[in-house]
Protein backbone atom coordinates (compact mmCIF):
# COMPACT_ATOMS: atom_id res chain seq x y z
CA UNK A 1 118.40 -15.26 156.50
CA UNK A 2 116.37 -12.79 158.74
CA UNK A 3 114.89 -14.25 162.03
CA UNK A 4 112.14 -13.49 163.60
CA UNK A 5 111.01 -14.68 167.42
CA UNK A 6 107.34 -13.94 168.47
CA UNK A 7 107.11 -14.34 172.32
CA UNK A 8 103.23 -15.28 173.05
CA UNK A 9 102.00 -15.12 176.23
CA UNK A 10 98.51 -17.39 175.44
CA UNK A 11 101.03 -20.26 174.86
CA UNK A 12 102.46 -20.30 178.43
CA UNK A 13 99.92 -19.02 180.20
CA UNK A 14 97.59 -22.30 180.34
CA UNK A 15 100.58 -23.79 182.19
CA UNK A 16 98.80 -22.66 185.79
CA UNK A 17 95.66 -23.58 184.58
CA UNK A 18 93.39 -25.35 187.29
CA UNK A 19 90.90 -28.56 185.99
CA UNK A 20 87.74 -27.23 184.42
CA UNK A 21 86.18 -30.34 183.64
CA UNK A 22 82.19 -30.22 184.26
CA UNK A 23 79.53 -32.58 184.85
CA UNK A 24 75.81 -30.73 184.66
CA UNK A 25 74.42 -34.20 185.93
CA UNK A 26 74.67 -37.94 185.23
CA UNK A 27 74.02 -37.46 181.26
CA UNK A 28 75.54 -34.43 180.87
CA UNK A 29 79.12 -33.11 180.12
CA UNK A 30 81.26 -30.78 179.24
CA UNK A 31 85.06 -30.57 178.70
CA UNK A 32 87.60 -30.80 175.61
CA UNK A 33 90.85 -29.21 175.02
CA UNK A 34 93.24 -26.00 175.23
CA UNK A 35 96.55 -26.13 173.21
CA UNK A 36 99.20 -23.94 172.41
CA UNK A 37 102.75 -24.61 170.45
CA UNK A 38 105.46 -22.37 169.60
CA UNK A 39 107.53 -24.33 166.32
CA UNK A 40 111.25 -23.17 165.11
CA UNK A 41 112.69 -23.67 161.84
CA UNK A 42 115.95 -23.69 160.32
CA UNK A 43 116.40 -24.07 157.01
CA UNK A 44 118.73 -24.81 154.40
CA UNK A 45 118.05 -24.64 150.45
CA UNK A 46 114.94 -22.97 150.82
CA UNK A 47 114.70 -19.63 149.08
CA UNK A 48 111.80 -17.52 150.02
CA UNK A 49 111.65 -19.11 153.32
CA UNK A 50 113.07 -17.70 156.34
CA UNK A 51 114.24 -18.95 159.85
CA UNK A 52 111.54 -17.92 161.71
CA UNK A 53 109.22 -18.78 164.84
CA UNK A 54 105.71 -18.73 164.64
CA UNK A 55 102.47 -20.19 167.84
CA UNK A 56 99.56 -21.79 167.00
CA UNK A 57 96.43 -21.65 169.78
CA UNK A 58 93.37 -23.69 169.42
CA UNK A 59 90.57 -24.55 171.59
CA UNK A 60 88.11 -26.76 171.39
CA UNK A 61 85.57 -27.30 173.65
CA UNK A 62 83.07 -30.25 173.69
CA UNK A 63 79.56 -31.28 174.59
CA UNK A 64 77.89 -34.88 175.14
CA UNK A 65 74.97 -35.66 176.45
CA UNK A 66 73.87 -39.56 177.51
CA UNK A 67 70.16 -39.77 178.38
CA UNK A 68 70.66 -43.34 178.36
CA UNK A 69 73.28 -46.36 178.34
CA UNK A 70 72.58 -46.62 174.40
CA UNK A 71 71.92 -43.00 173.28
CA UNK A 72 74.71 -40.24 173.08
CA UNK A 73 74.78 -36.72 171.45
CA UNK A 74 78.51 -35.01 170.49
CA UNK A 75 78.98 -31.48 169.67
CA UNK A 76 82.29 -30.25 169.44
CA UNK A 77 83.71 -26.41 168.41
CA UNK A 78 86.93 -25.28 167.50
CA UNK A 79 88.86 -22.21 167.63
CA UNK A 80 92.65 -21.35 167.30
CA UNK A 81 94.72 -18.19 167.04
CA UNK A 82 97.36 -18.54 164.35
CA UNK A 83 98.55 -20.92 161.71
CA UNK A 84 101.96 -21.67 163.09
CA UNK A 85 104.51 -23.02 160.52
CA UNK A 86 101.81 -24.40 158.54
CA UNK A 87 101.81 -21.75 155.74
CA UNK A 88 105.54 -20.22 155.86
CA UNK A 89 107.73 -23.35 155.71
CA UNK A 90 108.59 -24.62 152.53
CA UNK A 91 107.89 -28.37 153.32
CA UNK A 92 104.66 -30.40 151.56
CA UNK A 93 104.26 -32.21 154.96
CA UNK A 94 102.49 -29.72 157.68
CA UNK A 95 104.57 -29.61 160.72
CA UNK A 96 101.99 -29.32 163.01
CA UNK A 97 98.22 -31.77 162.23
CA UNK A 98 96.09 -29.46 164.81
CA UNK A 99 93.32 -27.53 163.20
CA UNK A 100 94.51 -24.30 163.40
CA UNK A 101 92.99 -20.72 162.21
CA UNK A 102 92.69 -21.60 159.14
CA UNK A 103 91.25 -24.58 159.26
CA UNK A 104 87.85 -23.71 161.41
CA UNK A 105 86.98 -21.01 159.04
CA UNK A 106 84.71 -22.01 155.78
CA UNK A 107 84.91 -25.89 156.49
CA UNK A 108 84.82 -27.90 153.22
CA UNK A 109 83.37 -25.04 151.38
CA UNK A 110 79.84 -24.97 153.52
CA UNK A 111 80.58 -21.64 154.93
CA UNK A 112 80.48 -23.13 158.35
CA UNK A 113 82.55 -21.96 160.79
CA UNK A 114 83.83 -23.13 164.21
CA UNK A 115 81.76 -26.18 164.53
CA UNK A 116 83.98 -29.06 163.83
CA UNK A 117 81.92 -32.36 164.81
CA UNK A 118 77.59 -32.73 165.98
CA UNK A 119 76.73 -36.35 165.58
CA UNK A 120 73.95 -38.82 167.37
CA UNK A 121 74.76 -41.76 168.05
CA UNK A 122 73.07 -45.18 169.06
CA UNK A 123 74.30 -48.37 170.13
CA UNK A 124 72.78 -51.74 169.40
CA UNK A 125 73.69 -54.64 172.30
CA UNK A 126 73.79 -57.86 170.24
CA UNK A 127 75.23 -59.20 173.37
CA UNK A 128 78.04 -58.36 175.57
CA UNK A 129 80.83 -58.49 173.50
CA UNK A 130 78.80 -57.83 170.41
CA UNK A 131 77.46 -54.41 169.59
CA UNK A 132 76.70 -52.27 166.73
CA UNK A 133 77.70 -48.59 166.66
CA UNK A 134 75.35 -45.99 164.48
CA UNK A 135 76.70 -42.31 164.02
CA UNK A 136 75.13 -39.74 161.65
CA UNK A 137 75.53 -36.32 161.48
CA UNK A 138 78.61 -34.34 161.66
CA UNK A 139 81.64 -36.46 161.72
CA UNK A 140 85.01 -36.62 161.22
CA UNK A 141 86.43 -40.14 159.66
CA UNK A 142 89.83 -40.30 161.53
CA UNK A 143 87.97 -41.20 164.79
CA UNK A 144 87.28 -44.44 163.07
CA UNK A 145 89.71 -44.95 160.63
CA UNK A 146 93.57 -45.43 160.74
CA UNK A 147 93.30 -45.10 164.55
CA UNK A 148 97.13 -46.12 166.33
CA UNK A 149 97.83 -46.51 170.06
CA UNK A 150 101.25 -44.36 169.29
CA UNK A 151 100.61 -42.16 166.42
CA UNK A 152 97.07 -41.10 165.61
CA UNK A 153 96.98 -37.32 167.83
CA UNK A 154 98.68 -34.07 167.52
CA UNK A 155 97.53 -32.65 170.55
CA UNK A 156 99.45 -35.44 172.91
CA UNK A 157 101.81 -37.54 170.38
CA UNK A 158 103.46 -36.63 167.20
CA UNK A 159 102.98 -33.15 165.67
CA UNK A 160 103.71 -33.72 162.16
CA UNK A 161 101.05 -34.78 159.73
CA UNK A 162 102.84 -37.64 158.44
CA UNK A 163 102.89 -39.27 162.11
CA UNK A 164 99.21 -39.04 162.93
CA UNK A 165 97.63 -40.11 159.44
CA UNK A 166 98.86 -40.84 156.24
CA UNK A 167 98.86 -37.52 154.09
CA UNK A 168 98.98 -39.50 150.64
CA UNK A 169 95.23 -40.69 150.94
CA UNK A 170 92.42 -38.45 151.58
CA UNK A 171 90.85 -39.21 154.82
CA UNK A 172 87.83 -36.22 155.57
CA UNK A 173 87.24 -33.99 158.49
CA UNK A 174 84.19 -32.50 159.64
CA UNK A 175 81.45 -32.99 157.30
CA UNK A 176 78.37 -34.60 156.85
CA UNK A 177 78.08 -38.53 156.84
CA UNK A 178 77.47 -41.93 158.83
CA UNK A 179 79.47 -44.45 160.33
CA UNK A 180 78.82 -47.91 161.40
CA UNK A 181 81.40 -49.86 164.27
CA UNK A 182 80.57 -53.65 165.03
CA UNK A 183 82.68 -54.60 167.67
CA UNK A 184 82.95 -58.77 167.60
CA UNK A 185 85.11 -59.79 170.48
CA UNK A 186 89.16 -59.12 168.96
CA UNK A 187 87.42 -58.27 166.00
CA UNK A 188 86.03 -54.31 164.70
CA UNK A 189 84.52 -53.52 161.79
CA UNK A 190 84.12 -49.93 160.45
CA UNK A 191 82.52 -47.92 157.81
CA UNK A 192 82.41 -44.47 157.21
CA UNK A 193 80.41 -42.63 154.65
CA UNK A 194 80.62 -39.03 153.86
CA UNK A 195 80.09 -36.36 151.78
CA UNK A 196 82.27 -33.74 151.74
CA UNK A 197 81.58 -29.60 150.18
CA UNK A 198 84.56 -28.96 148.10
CA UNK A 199 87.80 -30.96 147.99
CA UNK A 200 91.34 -29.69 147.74
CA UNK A 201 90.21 -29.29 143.56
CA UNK A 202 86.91 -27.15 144.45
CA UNK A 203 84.38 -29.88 143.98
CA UNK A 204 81.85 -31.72 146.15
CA UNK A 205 82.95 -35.14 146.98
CA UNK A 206 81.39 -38.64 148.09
CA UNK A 207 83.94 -40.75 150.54
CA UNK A 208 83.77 -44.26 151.70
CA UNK A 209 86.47 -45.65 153.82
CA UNK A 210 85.94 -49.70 155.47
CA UNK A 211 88.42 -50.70 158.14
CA UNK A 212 89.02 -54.25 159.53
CA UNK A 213 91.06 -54.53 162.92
CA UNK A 214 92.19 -57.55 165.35
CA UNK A 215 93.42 -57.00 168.51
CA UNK A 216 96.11 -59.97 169.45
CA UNK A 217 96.93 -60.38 173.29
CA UNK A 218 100.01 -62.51 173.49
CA UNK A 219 103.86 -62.39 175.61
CA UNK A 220 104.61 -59.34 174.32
CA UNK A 221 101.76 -57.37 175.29
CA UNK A 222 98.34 -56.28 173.30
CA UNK A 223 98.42 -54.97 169.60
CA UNK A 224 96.28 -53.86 166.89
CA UNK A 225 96.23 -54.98 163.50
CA UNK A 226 94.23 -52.99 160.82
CA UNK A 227 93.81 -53.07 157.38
CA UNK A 228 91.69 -49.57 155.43
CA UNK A 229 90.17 -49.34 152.20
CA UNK A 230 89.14 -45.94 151.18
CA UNK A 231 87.63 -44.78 147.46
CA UNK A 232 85.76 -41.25 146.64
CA UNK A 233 83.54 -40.64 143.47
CA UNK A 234 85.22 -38.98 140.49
CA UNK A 235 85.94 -35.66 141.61
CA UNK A 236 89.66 -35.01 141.77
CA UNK A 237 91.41 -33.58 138.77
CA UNK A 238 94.08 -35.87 136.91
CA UNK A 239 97.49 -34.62 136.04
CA UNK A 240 96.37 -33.00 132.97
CA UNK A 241 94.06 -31.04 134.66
CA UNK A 242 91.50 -31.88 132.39
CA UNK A 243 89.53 -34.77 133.88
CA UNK A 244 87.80 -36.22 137.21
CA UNK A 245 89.55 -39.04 138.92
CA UNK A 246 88.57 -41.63 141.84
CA UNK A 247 91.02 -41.17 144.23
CA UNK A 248 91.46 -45.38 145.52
CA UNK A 249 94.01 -46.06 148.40
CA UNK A 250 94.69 -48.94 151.24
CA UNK A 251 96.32 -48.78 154.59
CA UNK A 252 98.15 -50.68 157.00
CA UNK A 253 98.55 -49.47 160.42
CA UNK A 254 99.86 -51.51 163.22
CA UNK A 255 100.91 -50.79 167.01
CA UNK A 256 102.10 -53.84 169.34
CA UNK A 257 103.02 -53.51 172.65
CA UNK A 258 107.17 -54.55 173.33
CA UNK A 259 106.66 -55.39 177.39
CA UNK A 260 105.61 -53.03 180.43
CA UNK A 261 107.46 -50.00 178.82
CA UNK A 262 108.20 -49.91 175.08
CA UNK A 263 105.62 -50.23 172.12
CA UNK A 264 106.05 -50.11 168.29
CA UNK A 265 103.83 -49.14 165.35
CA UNK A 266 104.41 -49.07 161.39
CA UNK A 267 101.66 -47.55 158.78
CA UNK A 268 101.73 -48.41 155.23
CA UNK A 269 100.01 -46.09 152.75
CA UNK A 270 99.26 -46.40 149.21
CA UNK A 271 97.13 -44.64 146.73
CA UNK A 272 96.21 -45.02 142.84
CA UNK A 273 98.18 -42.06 140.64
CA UNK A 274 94.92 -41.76 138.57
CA UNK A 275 93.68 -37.90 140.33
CA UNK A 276 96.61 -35.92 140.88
CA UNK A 277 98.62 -35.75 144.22
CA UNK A 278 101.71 -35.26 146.02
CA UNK A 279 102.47 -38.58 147.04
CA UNK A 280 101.40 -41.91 146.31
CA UNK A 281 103.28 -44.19 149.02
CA UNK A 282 104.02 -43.70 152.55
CA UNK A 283 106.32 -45.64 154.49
CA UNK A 284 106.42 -44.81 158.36
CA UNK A 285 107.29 -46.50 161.90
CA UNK A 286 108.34 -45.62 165.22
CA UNK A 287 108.62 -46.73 168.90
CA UNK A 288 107.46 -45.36 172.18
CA UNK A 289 108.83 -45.35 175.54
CA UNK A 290 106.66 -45.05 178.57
CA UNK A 291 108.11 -43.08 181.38
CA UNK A 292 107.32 -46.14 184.43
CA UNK A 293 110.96 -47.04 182.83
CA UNK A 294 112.65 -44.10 184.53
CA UNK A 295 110.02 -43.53 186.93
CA UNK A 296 107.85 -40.96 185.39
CA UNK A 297 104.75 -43.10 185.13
CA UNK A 298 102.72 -40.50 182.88
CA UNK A 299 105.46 -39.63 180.65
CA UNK A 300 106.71 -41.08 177.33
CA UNK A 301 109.24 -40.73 174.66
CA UNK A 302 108.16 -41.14 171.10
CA UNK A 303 110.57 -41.43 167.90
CA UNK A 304 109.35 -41.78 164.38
CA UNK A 305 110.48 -42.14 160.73
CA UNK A 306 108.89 -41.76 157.29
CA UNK A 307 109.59 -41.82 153.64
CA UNK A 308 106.38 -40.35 151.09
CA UNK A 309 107.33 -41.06 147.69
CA UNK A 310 106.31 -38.53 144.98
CA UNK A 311 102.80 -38.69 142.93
CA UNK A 312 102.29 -37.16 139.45
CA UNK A 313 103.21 -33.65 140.96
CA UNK A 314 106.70 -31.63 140.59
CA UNK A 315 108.18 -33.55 144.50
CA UNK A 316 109.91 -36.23 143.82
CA UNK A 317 109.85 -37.79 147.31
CA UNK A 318 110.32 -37.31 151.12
CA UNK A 319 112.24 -38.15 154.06
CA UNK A 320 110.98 -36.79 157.96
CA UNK A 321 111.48 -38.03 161.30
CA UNK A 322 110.29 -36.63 164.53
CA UNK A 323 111.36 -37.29 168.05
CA UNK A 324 109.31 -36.30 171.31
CA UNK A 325 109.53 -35.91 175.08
CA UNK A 326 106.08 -35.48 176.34
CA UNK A 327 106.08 -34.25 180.41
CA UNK A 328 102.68 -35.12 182.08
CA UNK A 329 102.43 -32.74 184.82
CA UNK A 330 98.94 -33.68 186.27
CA UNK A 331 95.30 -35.27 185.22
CA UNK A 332 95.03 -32.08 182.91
CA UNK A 333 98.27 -30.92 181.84
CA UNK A 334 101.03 -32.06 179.95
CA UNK A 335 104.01 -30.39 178.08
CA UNK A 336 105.79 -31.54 175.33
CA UNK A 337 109.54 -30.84 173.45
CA UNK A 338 109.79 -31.99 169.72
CA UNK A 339 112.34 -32.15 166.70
CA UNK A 340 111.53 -32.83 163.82
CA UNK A 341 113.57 -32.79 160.43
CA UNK A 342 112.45 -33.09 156.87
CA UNK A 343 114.03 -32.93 153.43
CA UNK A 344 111.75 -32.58 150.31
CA UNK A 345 113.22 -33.48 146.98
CA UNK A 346 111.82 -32.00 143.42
CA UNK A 347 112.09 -33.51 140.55
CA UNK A 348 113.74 -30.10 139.15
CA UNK A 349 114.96 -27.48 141.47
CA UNK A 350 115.87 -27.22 145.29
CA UNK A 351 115.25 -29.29 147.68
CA UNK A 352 114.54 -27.85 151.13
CA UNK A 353 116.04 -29.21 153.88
CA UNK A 354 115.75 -28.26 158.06
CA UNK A 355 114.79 -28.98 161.13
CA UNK A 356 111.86 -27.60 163.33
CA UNK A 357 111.78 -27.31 167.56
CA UNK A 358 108.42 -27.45 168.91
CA UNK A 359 107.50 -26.77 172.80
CA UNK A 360 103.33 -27.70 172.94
CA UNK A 361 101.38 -27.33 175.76
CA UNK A 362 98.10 -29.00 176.22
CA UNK A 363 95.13 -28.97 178.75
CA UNK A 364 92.84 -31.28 178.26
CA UNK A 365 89.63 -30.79 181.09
């Protein structure tokens, strides 16, 4: 197979970049993040796909203003150069979550570009370890749903999309919608609702995810149990093609804390077959190391696993793991080293099979 190597400069170069956090005053802010990743892959059983490296870019900058302890306003942009691997590999699974080039473009069908998030938010004090959380505007439902202490970010833990959410159930970015938090003590409640401009068949779309979560402090350490219910009107097409579809699903996600240096998580994912999809179960796990065990104190090691069983679609199933080595150099700059493999199966055909090498950079001022 031909290679090809792109050496980018715009990855590297945010290496000797100096802090650039900035606070206007005491309610203002600004900050957010600067990323860059260079991904490998070499493949096996894959024809039409080459062995080939491609970067990925993105920035995102962010805004919040706090006139108050119970007020706050969020804007947040994003940019990126590239697409990385995401659209020349021939896995289902993207290997790298980040919203890349073509992701800020056209959001959802509103022709909106660039701005990802621009909610207000209030907070009601019940009492002080009872409050009520009200966000409208611009949101995006993973910052309250199927949240995990070891696998929820691709900008700082694992890279591919089966390690940060579960890709079988439809969980909505950037769009329109509310969300309510009560935080009880150990317990949180959460509720998103959104609407959301065209789905992945072309057609506007109503969400509603609820999340219930316990945090448990005992010997071992602390750890978050959380159980996600998420539903969406009928607007994905069935198998046939030919009608509109809820598309129901539930998650588990857990993380638990194993001592001073060693935590573990598992999410369980599992949607109805009635719309069409790719997958309809998703089995994943890992561990994480924190670097105070070798004397690194802001490094870690993290190591994941998961199997996605096939939907009504032509993959039958799939099996990925990912392991990283994340380098935290100071307050704003860390470097990480990944491999990942995956191996799709189809019901008829090839199966594609490889690994991909990752080297991510991230600033975050």
């Amino acid at each position: 197979m031909k290679q090809t190597i792109r050496l980018v400069v715009p990855v590297f170069a945010i290496i000797s970049m100096p802090a650039i956090a900035y606070d206007v005053n005491d309610q203002l802010s600004i900050g957010g993040l600067l990323a860059g990743a260079i991904q490998c892959q070499n493949l096996s059983d894959a024809p039409g796909f080459e062995d080939t490296c491609e970067y990925a870019v993105p920035l995102q900058p962010e805004m919040r203003f706090r006139p108050n302890d119970t007020d706050e306003i969020f804007f947040k942009f994003g940019f990126a150069a590239g697409n990385g691997l995401n659209e020349v590999t021939p896995f289902k699974v993207s290997p790298w979550a980040a919203s890349l080039e073509s992701d800020v473009k056209n959001i959802n069908g509103r022709n909106r570009d660039y701005l990802l998030t621009a909610w207000y938010k209030h907070i009601f004090k019940l009492s002080n370890a009872n409050t009520i959380d009200a966000t409208f505007g611009i949101i995006d439902s993973r910052q309250y749903l199927d949240e995990n202490a070891y696998a929820n970010d691709e900008y700082t833990q694992f890279m591919n999309a089966a390690l940060t959410n579960g890709p079988n159930v439809f969980l909505p970015s950037y769009d329109i919608g509310v969300s309510t938090v009560w935080n009880a003590g150990r317990w949180t409640f959460s509720g998103v609702l959104m609407n959301i401009g065209e789905n992945i068949d072309g057609n506007n779309t109503t969400f509603l995810g609820v999340q219930a979560e316990i945090q448990i402090n005992n010997s071992l350490g602390t750890g978050n149990y959380r159980v996600i219910i998420k539903n969406t009107s009928k607007d994905f097409l069935d198998v046939t093609g030919t009608q509109l579809e809820r598309r129901e699903s539930a998650i588990l996600s857990v993380d638990q804390e194993l001592g001073d240096t060693t935590g573990a998580w598992i999410r369980l994912g599992w949607r109805d077959d009635n719309a069409a999809g790719d997958y309809d179960t998703l089995y994943s796990g890992g561990i994480d190391l924190k670097g105070a065990a070798w004397k690194r104190q802001g490094d870690n090691i993290g190591i994941g696993i998961a199997y996605l069983q096939g939907g009504s679609q032509a993959i039958k199933d799939t099996t990925l793991a990912e392991a990283y080595y994340r380098w935290r150099l100071n307050n704003v700059l860390a470097l990480s080293t990944s491999i990942q493999y995956q191996n799709d199966h189809y019901n008829v055909g090839v199966a594609p099979e490889g690994f991909i090498f990752g080297l991510r950079a991230v600033a975050e001022f």
